[in-house]
N, C-alpha and C. Protein backbone atom coordinates (compact mmCIF):
# COMPACT_ATOMS: atom_id res chain seq x y z
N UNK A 1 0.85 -1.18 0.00
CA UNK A 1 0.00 0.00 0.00
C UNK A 1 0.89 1.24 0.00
N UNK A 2 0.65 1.94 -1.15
CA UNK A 2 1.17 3.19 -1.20
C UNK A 2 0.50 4.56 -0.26
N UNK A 3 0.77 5.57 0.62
CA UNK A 3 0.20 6.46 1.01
C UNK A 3 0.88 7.68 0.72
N UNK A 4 -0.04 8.80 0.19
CA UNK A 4 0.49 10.23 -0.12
C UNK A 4 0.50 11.01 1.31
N UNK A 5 1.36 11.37 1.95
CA UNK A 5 1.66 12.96 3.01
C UNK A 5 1.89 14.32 2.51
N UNK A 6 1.37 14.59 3.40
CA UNK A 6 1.51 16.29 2.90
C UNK A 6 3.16 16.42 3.46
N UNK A 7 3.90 17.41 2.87
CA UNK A 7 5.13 17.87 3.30
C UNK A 7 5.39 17.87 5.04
N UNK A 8 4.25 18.53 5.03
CA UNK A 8 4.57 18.28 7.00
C UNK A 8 4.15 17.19 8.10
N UNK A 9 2.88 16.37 7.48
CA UNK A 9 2.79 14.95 7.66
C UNK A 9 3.92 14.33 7.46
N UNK A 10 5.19 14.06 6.57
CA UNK A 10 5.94 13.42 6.36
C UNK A 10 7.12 13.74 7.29
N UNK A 11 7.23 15.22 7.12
CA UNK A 11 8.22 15.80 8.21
C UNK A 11 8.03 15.29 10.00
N UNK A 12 6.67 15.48 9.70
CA UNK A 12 6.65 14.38 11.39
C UNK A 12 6.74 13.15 11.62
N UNK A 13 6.53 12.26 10.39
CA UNK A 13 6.95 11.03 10.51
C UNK A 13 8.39 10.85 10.66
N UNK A 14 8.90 11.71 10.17
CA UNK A 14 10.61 11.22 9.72
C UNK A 14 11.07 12.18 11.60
N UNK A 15 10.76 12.81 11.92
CA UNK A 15 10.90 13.13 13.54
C UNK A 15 10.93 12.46 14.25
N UNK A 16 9.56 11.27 14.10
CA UNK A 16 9.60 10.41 15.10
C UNK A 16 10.27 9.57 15.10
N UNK A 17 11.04 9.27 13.46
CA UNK A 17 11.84 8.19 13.68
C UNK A 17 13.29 8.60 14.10
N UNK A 18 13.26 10.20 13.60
CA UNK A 18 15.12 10.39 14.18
C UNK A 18 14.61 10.54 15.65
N UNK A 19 13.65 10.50 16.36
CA UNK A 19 13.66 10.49 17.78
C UNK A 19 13.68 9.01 18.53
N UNK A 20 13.99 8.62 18.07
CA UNK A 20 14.52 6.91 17.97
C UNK A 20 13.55 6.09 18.97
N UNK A 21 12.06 6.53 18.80
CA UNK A 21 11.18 6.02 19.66
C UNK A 21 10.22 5.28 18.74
N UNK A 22 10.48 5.17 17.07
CA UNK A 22 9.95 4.22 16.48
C UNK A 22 11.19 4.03 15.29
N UNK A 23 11.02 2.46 14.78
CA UNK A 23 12.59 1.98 13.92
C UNK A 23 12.36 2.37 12.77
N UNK A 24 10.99 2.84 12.41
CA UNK A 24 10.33 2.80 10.88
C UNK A 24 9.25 3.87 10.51
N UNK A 25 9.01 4.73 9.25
CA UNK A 25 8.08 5.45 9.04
C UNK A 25 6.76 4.25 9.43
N UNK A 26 6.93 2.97 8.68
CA UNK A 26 5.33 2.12 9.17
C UNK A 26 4.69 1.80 10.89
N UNK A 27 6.15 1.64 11.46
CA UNK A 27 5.99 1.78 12.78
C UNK A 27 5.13 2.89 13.54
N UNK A 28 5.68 4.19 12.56
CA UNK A 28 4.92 5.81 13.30
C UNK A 28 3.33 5.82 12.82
N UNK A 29 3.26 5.38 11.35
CA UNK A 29 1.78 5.14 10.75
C UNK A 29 1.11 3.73 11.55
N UNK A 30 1.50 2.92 11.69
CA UNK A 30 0.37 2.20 12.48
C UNK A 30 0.33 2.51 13.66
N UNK A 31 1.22 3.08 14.50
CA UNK A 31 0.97 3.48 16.21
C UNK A 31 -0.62 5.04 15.86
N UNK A 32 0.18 5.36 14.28
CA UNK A 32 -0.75 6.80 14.19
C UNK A 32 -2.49 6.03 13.53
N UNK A 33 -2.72 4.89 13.72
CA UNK A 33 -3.65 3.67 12.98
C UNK A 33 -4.68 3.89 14.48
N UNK A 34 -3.70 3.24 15.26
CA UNK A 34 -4.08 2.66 16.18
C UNK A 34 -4.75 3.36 17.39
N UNK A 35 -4.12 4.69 17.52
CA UNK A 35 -4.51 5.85 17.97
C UNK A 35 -5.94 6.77 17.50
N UNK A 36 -5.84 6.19 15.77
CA UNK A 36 -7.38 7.08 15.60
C UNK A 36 -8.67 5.63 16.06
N UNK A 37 -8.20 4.71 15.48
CA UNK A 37 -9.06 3.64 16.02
C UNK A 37 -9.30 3.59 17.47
N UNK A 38 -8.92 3.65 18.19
CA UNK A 38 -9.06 4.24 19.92
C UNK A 38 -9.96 5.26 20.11
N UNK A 39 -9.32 6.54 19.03
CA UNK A 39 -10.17 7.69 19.38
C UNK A 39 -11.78 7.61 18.81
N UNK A 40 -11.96 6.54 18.23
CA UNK A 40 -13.14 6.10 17.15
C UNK A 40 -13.69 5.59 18.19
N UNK A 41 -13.01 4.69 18.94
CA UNK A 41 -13.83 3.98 19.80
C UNK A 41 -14.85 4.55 20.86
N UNK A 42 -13.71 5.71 21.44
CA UNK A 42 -14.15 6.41 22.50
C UNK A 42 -14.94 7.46 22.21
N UNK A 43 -14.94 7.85 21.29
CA UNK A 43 -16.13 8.38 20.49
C UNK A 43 -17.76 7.31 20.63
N UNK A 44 -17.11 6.12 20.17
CA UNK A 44 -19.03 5.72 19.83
C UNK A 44 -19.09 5.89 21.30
N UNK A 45 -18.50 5.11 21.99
CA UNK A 45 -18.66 4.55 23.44
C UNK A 45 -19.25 6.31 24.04
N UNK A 46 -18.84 7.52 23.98
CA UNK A 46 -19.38 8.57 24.84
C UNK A 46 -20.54 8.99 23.91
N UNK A 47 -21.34 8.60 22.17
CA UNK A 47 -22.10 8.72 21.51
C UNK A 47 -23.02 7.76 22.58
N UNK A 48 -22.81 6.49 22.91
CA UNK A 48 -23.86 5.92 23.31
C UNK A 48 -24.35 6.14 24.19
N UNK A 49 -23.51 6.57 25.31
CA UNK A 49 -23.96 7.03 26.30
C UNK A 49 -24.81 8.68 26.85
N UNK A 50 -24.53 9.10 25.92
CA UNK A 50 -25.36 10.57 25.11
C UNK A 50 -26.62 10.15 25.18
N UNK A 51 -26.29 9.01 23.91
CA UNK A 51 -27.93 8.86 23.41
C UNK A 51 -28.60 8.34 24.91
N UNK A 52 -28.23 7.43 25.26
CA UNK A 52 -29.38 7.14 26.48
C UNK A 52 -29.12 7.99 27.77
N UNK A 53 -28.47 8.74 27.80
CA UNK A 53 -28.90 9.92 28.73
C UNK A 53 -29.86 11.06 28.10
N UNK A 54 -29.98 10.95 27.23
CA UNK A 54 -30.83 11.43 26.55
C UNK A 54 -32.50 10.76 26.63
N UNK A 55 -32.57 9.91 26.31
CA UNK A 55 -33.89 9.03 26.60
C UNK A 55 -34.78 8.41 28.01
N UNK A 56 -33.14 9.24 28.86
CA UNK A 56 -33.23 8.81 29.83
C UNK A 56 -34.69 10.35 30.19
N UNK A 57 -33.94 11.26 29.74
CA UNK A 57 -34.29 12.61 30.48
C UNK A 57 -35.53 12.81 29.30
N UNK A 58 -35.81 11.86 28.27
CA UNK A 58 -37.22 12.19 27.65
C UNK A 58 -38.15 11.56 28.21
N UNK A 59 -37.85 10.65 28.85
CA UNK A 59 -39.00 9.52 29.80
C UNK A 59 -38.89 10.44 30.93
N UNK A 60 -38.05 10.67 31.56
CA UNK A 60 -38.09 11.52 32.90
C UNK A 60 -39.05 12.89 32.27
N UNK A 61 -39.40 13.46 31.20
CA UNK A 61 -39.77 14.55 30.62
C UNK A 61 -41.28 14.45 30.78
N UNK A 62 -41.53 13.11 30.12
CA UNK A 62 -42.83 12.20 29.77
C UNK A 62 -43.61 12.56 31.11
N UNK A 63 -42.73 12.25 31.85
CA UNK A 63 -43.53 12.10 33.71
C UNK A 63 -43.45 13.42 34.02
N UNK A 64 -43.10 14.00 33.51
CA UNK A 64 -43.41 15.29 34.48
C UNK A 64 -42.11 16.00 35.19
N UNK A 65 -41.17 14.78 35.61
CA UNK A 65 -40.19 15.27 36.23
C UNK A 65 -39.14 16.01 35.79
N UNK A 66 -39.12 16.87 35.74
CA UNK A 66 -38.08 18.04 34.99
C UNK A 66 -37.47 19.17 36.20
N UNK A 67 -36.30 19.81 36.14
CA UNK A 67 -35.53 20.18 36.95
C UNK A 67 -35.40 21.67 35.88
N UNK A 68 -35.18 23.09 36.77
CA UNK A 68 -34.88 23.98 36.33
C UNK A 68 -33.61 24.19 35.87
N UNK A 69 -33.97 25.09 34.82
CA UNK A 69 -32.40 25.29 33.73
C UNK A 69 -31.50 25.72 34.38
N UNK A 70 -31.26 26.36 35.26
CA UNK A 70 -30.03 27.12 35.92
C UNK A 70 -29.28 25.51 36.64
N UNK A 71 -30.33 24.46 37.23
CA UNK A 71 -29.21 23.22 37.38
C UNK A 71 -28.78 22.30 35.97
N UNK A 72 -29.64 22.53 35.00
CA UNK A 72 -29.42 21.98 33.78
C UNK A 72 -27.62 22.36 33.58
N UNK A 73 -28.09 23.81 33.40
CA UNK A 73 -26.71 24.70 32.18
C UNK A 73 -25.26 24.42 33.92
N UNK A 74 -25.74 24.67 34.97
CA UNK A 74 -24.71 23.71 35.91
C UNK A 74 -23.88 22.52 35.79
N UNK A 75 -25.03 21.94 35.79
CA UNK A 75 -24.08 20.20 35.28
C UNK A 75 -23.79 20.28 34.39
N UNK A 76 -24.10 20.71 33.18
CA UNK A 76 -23.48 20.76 31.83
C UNK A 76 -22.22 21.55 31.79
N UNK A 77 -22.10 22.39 32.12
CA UNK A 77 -20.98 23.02 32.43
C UNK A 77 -19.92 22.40 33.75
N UNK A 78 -20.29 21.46 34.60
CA UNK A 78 -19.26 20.28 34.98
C UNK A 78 -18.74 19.52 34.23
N UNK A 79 -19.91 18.72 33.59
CA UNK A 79 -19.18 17.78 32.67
C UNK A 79 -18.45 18.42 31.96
N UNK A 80 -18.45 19.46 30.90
CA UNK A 80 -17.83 20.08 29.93
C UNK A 80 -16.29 20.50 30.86
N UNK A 81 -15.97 20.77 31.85
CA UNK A 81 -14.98 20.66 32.17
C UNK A 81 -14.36 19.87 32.75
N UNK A 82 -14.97 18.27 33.29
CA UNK A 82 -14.27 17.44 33.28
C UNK A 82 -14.32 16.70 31.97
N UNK A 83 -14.91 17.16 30.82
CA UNK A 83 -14.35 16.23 29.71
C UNK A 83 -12.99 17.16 29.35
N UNK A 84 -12.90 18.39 29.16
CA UNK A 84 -11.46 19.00 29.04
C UNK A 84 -10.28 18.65 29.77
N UNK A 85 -10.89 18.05 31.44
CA UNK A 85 -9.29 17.92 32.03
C UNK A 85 -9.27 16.73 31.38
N UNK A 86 -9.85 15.53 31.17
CA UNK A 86 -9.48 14.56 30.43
C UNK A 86 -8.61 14.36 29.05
N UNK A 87 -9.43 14.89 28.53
CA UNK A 87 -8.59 15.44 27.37
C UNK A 87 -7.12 16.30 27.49
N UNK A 88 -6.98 16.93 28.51
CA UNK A 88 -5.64 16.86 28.75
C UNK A 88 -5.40 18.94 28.62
């Protein structure tokens, strides 16, 4: 399999290998494989859990039970910053 890089895609491949922490440009492309497949993962995995927190709070809606927006836009604004420290 042939793959085209842009000039600076390639320039970082060839970095990582003079940084002698991979032996091979294929070495840097499949660790760089393996990394989006992860990030794919953790993607559906926090998609799924969306969706049924979501269904969760349309059945909770259904009944009646609903909570004012000022604790809504609260927790949302927790999570949103513990998904950032995660992310790093």
């Amino acid at each position: 399999m042939n793959v085209s890089l842009t000039p600076e895609l390639e320039n970082l491949v060839h970095s990582k290998v003079k940084s002698g922490r991979y032996l091979s440009a294929s070495e840097v492309i499949r660790e760089g494989l393996r990394l989006l497949e992860e990030r794919d993962r953790l993607f559906e995995l926090r998609l799924a859990d969306l969706q049924q927190k979501v269904s969760v709070g349309v059945e909770q809606a259904d009944r009646g039970e609903l909570i004012n927006a000022e604790d809504v836009f609260a927790e949302l604004e927790a999570d949103t910053q513990q998904l950032e420290m995660q992310r790093g």
